[in-house]
C-alpha atoms as a PDB file:
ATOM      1  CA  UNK A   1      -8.036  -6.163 -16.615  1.00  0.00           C
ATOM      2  CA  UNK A   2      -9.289  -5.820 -12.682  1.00  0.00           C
ATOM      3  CA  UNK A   3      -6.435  -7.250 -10.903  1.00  0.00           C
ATOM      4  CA  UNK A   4      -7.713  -9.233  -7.426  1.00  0.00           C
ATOM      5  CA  UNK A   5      -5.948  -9.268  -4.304  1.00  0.00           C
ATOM      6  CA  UNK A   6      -4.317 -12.457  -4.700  1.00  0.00           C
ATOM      7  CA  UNK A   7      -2.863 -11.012  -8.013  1.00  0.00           C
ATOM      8  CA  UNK A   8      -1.852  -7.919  -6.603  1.00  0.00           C
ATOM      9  CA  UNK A   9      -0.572  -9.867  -3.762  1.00  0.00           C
ATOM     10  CA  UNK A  10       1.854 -11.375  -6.093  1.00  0.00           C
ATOM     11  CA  UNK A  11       3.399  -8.600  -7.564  1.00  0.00           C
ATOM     12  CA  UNK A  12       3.775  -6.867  -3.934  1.00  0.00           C
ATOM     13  CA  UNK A  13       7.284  -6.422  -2.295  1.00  0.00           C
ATOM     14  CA  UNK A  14       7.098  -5.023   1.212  1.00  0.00           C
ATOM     15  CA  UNK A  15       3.800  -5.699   2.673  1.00  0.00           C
ATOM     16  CA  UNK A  16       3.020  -8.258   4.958  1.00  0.00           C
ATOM     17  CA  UNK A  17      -0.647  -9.147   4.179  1.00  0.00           C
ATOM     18  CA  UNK A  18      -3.084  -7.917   1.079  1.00  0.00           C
ATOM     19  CA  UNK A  19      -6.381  -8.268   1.889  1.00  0.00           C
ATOM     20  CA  UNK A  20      -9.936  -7.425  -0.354  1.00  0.00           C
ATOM     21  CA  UNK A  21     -12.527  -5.334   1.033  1.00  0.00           C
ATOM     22  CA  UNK A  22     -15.881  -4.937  -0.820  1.00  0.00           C
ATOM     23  CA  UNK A  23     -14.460  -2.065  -3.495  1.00  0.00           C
ATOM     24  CA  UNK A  24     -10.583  -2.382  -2.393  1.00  0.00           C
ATOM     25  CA  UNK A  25      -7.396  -3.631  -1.683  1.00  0.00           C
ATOM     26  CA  UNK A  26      -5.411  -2.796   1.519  1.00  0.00           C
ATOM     27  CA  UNK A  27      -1.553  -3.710   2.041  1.00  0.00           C
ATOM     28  CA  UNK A  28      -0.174  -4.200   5.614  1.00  0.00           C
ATOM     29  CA  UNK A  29       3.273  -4.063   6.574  1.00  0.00           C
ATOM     30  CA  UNK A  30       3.189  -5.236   9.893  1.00  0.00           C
ATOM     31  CA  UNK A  31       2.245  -8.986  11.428  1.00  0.00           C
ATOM     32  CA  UNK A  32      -1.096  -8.784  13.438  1.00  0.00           C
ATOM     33  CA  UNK A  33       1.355  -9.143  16.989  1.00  0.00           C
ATOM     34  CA  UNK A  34       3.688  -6.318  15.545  1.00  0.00           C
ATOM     35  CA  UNK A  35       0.306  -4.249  15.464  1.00  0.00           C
ATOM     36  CA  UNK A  36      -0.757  -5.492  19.085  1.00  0.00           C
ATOM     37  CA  UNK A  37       2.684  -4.872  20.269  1.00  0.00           C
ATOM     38  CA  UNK A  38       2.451  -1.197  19.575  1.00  0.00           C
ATOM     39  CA  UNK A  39      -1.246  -0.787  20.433  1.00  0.00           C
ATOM     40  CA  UNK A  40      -0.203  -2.278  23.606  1.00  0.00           C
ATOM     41  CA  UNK A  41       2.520   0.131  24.011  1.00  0.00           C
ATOM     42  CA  UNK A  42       0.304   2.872  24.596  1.00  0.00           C
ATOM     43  CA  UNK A  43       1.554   5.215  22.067  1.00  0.00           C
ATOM     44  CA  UNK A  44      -1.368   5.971  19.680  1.00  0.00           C
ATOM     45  CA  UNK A  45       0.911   7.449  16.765  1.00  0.00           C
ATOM     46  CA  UNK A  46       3.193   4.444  16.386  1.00  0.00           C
ATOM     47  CA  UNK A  47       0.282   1.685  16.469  1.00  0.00           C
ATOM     48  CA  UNK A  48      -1.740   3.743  13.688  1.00  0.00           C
ATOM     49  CA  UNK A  49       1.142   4.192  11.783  1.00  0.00           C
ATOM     50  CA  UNK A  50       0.970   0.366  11.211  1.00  0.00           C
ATOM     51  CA  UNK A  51      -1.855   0.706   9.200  1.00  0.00           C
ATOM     52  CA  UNK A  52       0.188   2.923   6.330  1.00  0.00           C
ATOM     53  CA  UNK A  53       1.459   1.291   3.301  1.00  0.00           C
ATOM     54  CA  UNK A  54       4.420   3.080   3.024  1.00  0.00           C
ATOM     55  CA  UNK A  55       7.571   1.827   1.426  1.00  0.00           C
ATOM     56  CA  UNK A  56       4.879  -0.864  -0.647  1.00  0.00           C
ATOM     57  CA  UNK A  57       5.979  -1.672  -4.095  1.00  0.00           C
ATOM     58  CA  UNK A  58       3.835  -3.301  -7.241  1.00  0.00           C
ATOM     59  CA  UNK A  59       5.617  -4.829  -9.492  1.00  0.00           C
ATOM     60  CA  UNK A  60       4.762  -6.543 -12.978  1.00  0.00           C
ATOM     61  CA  UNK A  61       5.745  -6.270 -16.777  1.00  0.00           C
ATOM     62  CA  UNK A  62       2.945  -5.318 -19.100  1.00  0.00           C
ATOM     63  CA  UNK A  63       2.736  -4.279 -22.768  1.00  0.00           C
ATOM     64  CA  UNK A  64      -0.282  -1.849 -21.836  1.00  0.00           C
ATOM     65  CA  UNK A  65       0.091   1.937 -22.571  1.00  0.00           C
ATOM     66  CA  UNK A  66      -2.188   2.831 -19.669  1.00  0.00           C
ATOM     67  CA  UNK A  67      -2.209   2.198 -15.902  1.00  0.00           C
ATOM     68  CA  UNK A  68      -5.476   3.098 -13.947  1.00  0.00           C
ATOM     69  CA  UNK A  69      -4.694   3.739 -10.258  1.00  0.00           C
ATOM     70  CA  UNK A  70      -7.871   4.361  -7.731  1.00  0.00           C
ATOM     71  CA  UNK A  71      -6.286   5.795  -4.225  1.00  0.00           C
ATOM     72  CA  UNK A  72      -8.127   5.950  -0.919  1.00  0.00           C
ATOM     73  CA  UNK A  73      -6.033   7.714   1.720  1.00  0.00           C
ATOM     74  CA  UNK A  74      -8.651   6.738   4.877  1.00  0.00           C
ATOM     75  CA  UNK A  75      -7.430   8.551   8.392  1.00  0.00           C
ATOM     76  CA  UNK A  76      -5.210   5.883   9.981  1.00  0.00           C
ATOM     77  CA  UNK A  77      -2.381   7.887  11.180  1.00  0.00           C
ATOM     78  CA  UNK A  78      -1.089  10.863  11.942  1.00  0.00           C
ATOM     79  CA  UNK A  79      -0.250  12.126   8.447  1.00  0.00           C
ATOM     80  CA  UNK A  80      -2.798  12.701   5.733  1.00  0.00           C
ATOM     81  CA  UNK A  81      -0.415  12.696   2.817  1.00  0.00           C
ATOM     82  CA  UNK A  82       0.584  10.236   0.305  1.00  0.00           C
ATOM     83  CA  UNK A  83       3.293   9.233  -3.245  1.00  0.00           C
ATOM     84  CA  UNK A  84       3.070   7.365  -5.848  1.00  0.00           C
ATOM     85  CA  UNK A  85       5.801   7.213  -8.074  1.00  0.00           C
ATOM     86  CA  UNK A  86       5.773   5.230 -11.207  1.00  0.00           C
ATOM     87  CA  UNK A  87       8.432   4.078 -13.088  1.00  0.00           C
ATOM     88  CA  UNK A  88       8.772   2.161 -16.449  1.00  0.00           C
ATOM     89  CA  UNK A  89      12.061  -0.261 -17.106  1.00  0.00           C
ATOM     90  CA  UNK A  90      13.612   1.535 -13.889  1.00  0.00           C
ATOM     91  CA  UNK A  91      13.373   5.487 -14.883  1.00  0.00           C
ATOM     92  CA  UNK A  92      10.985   7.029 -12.963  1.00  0.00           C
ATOM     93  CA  UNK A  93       8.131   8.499 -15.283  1.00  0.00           C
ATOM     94  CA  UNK A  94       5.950  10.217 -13.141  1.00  0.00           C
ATOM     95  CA  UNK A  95       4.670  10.698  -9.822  1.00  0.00           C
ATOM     96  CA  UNK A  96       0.910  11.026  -7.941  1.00  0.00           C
ATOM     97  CA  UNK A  97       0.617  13.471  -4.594  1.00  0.00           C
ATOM     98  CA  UNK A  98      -1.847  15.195  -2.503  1.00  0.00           C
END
């Protein structure tokens, strides 16, 4: 099953907005003025850190024994790393870096 964003925006805690693009899904923490507030503040590291999804969480119950996971990690701040942990029934099972 090919979750859509509305689905996915369902099961998300922490993100203010979901939104589709043509092959993805994007998760926003911040409010469109919070964005504007720190573009307008002239510091160029804060305002692109508001296009991270850091501290996002996806949450649902399945009976699957797989989970397929496609990251893109696009230039939009200063850091160029990413996590993904994964946990089943609240014990973390495994984890996905760069």
């Amino acid at each position: 099953m090919k979750l859509t964003a509305d689905k996915l925006a369902a099961l998300t805690h922490g993100a203010e907005k979901v939104t589709e693009g043509p092959d993805s899904v994007s998760f926003c923490r911040f409010t469109e003025e919070q964005q504007q507030f720190y573009k307008d503040s002239g510091n160029e590291s804060f305002y692109l850190k508001t296009f991270t999804s850091a501290g996002v969480r996806l949450e649902f119950r399945t009976d699957s024994e797989s989970l397929f996971l496609k990251i893109n990690v696009p230039f939009a701040t200063t850091r160029s790393y990413f996590a993904v942990d994964v946990c089943v029934n609240g014990e973390l099972t495994g984890s996905i870096q760069n």
